[in-house]
Protein backbone atom coordinates (compact mmCIF):
# COMPACT_ATOMS: atom_id res chain seq x y z
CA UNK A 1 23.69 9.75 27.24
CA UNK A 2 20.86 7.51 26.97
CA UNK A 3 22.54 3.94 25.72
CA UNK A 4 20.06 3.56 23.22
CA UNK A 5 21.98 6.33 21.40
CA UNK A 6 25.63 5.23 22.26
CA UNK A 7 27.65 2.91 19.35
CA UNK A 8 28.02 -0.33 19.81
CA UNK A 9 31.03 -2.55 18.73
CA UNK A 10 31.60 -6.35 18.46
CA UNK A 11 34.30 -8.54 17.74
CA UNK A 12 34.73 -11.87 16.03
CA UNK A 13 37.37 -14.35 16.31
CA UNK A 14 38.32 -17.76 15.66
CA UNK A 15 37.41 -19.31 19.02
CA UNK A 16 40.53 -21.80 18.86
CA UNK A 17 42.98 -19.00 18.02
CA UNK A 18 45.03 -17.15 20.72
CA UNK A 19 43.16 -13.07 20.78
CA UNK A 20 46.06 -11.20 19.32
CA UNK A 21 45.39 -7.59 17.17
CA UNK A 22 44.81 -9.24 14.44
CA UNK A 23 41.93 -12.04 15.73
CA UNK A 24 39.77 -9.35 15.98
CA UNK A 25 37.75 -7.61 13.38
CA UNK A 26 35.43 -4.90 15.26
CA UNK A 27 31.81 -4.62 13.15
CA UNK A 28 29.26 -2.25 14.22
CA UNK A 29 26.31 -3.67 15.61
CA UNK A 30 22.52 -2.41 13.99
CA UNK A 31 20.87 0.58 15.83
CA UNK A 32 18.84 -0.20 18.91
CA UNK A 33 15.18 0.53 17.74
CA UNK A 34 13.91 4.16 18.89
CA UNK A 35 10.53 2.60 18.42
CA UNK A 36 9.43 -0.43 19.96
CA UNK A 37 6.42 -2.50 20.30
CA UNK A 38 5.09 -5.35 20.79
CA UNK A 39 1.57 -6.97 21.52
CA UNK A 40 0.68 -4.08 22.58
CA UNK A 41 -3.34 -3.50 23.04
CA UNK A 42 -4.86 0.24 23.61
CA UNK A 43 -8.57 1.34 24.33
CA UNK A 44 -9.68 4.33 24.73
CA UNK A 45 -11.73 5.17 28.63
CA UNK A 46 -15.52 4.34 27.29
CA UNK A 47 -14.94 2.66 24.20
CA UNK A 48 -16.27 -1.06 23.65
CA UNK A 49 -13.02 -2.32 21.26
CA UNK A 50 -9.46 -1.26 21.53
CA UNK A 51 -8.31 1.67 19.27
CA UNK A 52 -5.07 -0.52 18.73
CA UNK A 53 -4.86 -4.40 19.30
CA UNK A 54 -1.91 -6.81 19.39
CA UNK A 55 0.39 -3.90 17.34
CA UNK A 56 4.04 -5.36 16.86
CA UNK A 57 6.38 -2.42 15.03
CA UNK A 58 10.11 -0.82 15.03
CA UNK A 59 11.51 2.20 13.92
CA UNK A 60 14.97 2.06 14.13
CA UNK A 61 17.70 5.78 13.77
CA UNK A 62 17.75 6.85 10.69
CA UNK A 63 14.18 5.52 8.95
CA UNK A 64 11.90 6.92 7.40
CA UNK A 65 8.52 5.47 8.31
CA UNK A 66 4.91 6.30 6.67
CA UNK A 67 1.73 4.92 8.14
CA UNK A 68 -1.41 4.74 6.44
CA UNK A 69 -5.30 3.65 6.45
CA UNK A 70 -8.54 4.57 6.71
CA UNK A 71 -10.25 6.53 9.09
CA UNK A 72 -10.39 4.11 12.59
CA UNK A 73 -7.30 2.10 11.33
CA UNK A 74 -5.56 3.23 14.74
CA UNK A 75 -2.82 5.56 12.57
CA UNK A 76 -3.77 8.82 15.24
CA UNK A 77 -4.06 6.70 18.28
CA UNK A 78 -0.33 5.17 17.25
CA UNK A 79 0.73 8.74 16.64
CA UNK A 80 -0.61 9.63 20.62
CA UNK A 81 1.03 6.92 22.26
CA UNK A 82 4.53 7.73 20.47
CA UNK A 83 4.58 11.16 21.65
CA UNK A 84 3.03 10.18 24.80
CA UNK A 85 -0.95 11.59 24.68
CA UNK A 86 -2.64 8.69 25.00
CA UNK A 87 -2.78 7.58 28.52
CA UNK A 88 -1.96 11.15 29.59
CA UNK A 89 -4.43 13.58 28.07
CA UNK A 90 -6.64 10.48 26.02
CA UNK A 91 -7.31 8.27 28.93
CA UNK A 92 -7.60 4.37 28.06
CA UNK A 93 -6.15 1.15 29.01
CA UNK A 94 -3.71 -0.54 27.34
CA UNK A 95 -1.26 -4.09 27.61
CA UNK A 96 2.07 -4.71 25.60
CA UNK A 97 5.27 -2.86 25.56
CA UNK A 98 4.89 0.57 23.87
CA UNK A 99 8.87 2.17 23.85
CA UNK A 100 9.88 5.30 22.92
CA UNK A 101 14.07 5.78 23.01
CA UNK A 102 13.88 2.64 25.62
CA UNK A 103 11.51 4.96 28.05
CA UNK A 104 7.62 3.11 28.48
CA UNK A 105 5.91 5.98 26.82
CA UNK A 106 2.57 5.17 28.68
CA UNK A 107 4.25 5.74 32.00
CA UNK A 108 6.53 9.06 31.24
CA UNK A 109 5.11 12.45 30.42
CA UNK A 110 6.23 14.55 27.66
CA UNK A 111 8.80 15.88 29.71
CA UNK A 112 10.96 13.16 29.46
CA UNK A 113 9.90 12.42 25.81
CA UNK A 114 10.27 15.82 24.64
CA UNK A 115 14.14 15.14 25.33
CA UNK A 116 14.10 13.17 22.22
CA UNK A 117 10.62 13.28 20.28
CA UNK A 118 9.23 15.96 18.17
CA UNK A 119 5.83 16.37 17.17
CA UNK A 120 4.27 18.00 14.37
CA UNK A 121 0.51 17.93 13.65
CA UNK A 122 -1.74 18.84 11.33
CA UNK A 123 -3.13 22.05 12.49
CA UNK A 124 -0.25 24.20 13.04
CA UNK A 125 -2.38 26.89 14.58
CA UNK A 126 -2.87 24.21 17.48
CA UNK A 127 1.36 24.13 17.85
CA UNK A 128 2.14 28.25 17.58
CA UNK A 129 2.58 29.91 21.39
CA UNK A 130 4.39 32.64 20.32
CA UNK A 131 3.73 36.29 18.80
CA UNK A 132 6.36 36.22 16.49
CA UNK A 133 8.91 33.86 14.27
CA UNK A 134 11.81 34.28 16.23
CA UNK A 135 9.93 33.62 19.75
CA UNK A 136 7.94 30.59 18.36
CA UNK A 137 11.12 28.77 17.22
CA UNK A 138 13.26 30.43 20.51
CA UNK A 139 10.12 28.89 23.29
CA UNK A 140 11.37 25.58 23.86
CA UNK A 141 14.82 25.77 23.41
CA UNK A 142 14.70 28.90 26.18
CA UNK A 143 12.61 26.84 28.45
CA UNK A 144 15.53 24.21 28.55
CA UNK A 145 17.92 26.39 29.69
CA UNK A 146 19.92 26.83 26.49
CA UNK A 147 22.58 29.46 26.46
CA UNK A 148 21.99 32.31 24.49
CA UNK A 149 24.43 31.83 21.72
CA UNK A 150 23.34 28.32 21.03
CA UNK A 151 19.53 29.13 21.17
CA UNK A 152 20.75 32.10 18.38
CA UNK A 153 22.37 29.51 15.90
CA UNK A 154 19.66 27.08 16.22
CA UNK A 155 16.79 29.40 15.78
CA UNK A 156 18.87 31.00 12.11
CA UNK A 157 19.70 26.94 10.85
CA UNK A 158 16.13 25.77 11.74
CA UNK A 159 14.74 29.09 9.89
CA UNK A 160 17.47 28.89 6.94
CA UNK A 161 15.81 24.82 6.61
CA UNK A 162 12.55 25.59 6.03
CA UNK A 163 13.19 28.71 3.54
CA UNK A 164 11.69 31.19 6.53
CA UNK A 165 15.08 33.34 7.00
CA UNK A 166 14.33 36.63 7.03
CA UNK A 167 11.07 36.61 8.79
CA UNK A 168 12.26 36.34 12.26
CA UNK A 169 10.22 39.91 13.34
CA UNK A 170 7.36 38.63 11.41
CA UNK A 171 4.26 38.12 13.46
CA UNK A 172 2.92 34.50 13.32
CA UNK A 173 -0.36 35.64 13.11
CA UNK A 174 0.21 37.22 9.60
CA UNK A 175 1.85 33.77 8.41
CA UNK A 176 0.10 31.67 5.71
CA UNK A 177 -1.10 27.91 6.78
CA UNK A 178 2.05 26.73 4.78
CA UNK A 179 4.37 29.22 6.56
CA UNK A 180 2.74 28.30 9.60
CA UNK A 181 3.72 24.84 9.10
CA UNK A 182 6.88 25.54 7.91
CA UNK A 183 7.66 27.49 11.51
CA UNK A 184 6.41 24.60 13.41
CA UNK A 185 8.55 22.12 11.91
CA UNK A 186 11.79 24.43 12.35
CA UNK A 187 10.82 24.66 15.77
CA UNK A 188 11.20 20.93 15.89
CA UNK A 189 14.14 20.54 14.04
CA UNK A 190 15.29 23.45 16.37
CA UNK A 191 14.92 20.85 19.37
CA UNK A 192 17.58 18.64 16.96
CA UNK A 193 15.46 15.86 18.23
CA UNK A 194 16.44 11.65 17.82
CA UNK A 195 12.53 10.99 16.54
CA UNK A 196 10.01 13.25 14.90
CA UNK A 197 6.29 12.48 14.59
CA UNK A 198 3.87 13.45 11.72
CA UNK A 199 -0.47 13.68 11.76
CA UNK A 200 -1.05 14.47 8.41
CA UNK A 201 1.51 17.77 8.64
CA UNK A 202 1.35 17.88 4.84
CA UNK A 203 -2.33 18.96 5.22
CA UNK A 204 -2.05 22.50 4.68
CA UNK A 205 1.05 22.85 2.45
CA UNK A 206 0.67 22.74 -1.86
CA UNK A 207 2.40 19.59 -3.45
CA UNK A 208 5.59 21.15 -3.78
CA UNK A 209 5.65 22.58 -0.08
CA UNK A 210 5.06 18.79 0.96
CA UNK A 211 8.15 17.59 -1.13
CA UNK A 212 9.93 19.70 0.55
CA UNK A 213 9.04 19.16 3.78
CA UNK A 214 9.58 15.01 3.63
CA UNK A 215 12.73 15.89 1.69
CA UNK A 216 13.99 17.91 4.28
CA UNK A 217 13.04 15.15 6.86
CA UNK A 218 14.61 12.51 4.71
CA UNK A 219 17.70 14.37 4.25
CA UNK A 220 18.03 14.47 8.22
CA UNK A 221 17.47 10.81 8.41
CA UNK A 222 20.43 10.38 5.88
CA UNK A 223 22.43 12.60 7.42
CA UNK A 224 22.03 12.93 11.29
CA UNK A 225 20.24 9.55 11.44
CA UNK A 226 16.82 11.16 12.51
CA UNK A 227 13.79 8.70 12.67
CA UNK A 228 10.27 9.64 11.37
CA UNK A 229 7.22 8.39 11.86
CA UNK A 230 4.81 10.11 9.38
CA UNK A 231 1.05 9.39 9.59
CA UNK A 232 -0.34 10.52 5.99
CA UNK A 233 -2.48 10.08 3.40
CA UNK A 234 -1.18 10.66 0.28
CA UNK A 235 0.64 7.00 -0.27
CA UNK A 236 2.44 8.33 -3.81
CA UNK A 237 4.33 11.26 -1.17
CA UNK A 238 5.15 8.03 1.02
CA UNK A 239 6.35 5.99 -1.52
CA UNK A 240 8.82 8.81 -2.87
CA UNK A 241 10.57 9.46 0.41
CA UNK A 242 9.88 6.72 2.95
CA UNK A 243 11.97 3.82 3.73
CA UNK A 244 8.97 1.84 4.50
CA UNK A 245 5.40 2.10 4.16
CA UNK A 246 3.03 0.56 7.31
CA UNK A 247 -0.69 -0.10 6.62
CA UNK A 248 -3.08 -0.50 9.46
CA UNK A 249 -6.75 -2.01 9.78
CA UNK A 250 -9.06 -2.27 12.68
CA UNK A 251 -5.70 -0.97 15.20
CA UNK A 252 -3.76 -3.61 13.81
CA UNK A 253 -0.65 -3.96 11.26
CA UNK A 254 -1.74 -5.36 8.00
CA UNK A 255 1.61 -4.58 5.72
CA UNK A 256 4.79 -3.19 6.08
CA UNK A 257 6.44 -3.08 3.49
CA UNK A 258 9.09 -1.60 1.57
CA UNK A 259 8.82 0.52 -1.44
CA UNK A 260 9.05 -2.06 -3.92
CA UNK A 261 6.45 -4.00 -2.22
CA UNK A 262 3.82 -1.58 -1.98
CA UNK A 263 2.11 -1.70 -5.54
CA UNK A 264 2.15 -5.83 -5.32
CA UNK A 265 0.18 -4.91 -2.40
CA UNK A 266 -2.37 -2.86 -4.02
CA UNK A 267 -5.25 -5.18 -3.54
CA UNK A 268 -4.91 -4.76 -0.07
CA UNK A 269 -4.72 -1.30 0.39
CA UNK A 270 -7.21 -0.66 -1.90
CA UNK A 271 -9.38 -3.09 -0.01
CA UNK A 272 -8.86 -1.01 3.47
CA UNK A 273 -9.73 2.32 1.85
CA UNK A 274 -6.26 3.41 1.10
CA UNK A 275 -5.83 5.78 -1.75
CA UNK A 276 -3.69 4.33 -4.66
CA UNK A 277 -1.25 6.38 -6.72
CA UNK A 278 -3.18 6.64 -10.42
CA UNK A 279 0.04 4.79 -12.14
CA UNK A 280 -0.51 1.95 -9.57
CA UNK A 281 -4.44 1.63 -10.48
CA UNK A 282 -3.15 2.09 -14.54
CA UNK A 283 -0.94 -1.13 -14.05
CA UNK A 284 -3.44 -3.02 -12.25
CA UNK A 285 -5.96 -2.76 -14.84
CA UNK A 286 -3.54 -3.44 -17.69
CA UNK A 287 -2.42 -6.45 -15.52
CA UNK A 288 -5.62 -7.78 -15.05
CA UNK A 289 -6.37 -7.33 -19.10
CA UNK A 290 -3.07 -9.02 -19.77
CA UNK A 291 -1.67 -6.18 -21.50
CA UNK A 292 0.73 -6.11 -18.78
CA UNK A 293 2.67 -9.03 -17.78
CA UNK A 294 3.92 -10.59 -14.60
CA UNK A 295 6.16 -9.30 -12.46
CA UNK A 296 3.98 -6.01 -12.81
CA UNK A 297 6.33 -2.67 -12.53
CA UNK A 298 6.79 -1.51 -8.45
CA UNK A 299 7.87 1.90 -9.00
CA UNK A 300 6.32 4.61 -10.91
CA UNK A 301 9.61 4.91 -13.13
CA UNK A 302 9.54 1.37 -14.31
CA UNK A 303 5.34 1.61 -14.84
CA UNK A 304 6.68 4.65 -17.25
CA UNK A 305 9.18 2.55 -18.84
CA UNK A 306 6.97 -0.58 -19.64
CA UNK A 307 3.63 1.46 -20.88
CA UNK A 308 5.89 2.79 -23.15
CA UNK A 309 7.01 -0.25 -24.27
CA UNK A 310 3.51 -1.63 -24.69
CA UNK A 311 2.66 1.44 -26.99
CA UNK A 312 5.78 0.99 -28.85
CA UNK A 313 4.23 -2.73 -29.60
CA UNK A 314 0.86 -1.63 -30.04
CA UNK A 315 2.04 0.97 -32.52
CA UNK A 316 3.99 -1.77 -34.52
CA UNK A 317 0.76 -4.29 -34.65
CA UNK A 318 -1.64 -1.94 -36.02
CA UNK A 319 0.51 -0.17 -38.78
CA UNK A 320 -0.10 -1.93 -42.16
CA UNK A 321 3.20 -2.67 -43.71
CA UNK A 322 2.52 -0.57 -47.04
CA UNK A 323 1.60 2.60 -44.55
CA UNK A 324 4.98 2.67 -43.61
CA UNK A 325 7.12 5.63 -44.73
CA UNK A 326 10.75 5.06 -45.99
CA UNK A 327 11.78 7.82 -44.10
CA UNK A 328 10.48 9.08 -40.58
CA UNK A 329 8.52 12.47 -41.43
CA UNK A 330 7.17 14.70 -39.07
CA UNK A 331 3.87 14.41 -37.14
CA UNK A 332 1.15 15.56 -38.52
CA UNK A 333 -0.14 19.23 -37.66
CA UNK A 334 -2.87 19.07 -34.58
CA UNK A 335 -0.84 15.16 -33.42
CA UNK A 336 2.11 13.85 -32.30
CA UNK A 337 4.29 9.82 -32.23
CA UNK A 338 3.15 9.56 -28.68
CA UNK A 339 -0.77 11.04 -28.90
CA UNK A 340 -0.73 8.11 -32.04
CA UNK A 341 0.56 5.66 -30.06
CA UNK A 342 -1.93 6.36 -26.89
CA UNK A 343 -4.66 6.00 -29.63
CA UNK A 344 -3.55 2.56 -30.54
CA UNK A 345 -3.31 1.62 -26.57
CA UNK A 346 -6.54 2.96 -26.40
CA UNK A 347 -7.97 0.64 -29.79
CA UNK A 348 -6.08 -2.27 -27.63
CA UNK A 349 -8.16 -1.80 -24.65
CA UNK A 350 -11.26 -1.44 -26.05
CA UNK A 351 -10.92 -4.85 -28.16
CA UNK A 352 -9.89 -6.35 -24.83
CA UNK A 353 -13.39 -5.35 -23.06
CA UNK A 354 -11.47 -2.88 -20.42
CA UNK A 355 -11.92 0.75 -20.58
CA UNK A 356 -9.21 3.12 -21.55
C-alpha cells in the first residue's frame, strides 16, 4: 500500500525520563496531503501566458474542496493536471511540483492515477462506454481484474448510492442527463477511489439532484475519508457542503478559505466574476447602509437570524405608541406580521438612499 495511505503514529516523552509504558502517549499524526503543490507554473503548447502560475494548494483525506472563478481563472486546467490530462492529451510546459497520492502527475499516465483518482465531468455523455447500466458501472472494475463476486457487490452499492437500483438492464442511451450523471458517478464510487475530481458535474442535474450528489460525496469524505476536489459554479452549493472554498484569478490562488470566511470575502469574489449567493449580496448592501452592523453574518442561517432582528426593530420604531393593541389580534385579511414588517424594512431603506 502506497505510504501516503498507511497511519502514522508518534510518541512523546519527557526526554529526561527513563521510556517505560507509561512515557509514552502514541497521537496520530495529520494525513499526508493527497494533493500537493507548490510553485507550480503550467502553459499550454502555443499559448503566450501560463494557464496556471506559481499555484501553491493541498487537499488532504477526507476534504471537501470547491474551486471557483471566472472563465480563464485556471479552475479546468487545475482539474487536468489532477487527473493527469494536461501534459498527456493538453500538451504544455509546466515547473513546480504538481502531486497526486505522492505520484508527479505530469510524469504518470492515468494508469497509475486511475488506481486512486476518479473523475467526473460535466458532460456525462463524454464518460458512458457502455450499452447498458450494469456494463457502464461493471467496465472498469472488469478491466482490473476484479473477481466476479466483488465486481457484483460493487456494481448493486454504487447503484443503491445514487438511487439507480433497479435499472441495471436499462440501456444508457434511454437515461436522462441527470440519470446519466448519476451512472457516471456510481461508476466512480464503484472504483472506491482515495480522490474524486469534479468539472462542473452538477451541470445537468436540478437543484435537488445536485444536493444530493455533494451530499453523497460529503458523506464519503466523513465516512471513508474520500477527498474531493469539485470545480463549480454555484458558490451557495459550495458553501453548504465543502470544507473549504478556493478562488482562482489569472491561474493563480486568490482565497482559500473556509466557510465562515467566504462572505467577508465577498468583495473579492465579486470583483473576479464569481457569482454571490443573493443572502450574501442582501447583507452587503445592508452593511454598507449601516442597517447591518459589524461583524456582518457568515452563514446564510445567521443572515436569517439578524434580518429578522432588524425587522423586529424596524417594526418597533415606526409603530406609534397609541396604534398599539392591548392584545395581539390577528393579521389583517390580504397581510401578514412578517409582509408588515418587510414593509417597514423596505420604508428604512428607502429613507437611507439604498434600494429595497
Amino acid at each position: 500500500m502506497n505510504a501516503l495511505f498507511s497511519e502514522k503514529q508518534g510518541r512523546v516523552a519527557d526526554e529526561n525520563a527513563a521510556p517505560s509504558a507509561s512515557s509514552f502517549s502514541p497521537r496520530a499524526a495529520p494525513a499526508a496531503p493527497i494533493v500537493r503543490l507548490e510553485h507550480f507554473s503550467f502553459t499550454y503548447e502555443g499559448a503566450a501566458r501560463p494557464a496556471l502560475a506559481d499555484l501553491d494548494l493541498e487537499v488532504r483525506p477526507g476534504e471537501f474542496v470547491g474551486v471557483v472563478g471566472a472563465e480563464g481563472s485556471g479552475r479546468t486546467t487545475l482539474f487536468r493536471v489532477l487527473n493527469g490530462s494536461a501534459p498527456r492529451h493538453f500538451r504544455g510546459t509546466w515547473s513546480g511540483i504538481a502531486e497526486v497520492g505522492g505520484l508527479d502527475a505530469c510524469e504518470v499516465g492515468h494508469a497509475e492515477l486511475g488506481v486512486f483518482v476518479a473523475s467526473i465531468f460535466d458532460d456525462p455523455d463524454a464518460q458512458i462506454v457502455s450499452l447498458t447500466v450494469e456494463e457502464e458501472v461493471c467496465f472498469a472494475l472488469v478491466q482490473r481484474g476484479l473477481p466476479s463476486d466483488i465486481v457484483a457487490a460493487r456494481m448493486k452499492e454504487a447503484l443503491a448510492a445514487v438511487g439507480l437500483s433497479g435499472l441495471e438492464r436499462r440501456a444508457t442511451s434511454s437515461l436522462s442527463g441527470g440519470q446519466k450523471q448519476r451512472l457516471v458517478t456510481a461508476s466512480a464510487l464503484a472504483l472506491e477511489p482515495k480522490l474524486v475530481l469534479l468539472d462542473e458535474s452538477t451541470a445537468s442535474l436540478d437543484p435537488r439532484g445536485a444536493r444530493g450528489l455533494y451530499s453523497l460525496l460529503r458523506a464519503k469524505c466523513q465516512k471513508k475519508g474520500l477527498a474531493v476536489v469539485a470545480v463549480e459554479r454555484d458558490l451557495e452549493l459550495l458553501m453548504e457542503y465543502a470544507d473549504r472554498v478556493v478562488a482562482m484569478e489569472s491561474g493563480r490562488v486568490v482565497m482559500d478559505a473556509g466557510r465562515r470566511d467566504i462572505a467577508p470575502n465577498s468583495r473579492l469574489l465579486k470583483r473576479i466574476g464569481v457569482r454571490l449567493p443573493a443572502w450574501i449580496e442582501t447583507v452587503d448592501a445592508l452593511g454598507a447602509s449601516g442597517l447591518l452592523s459589524a461583524p456582518l453574518p457568515a452563514t446564510e442561517a445567521e443572515a436569517a437570524a439578524r434580518i429578522v432582528e432588524l425587522l423586529v426593530e424596524s417594526k418597533a420604531r415606526t409603530t406609534r405608541p397609541h396604534a398599539i393593541p392591548p392584545t395581539i389580534s390577528p393579521a389583517p385579511t390580504g397581510g401578514s406580521l412578517t409582509g408588515n414588517m418587510e414593509e417597514n424594512l423596505a420604508e428604512s431603506l428607502a429613507e437611507r438612499e439604498l434600494p429595497a
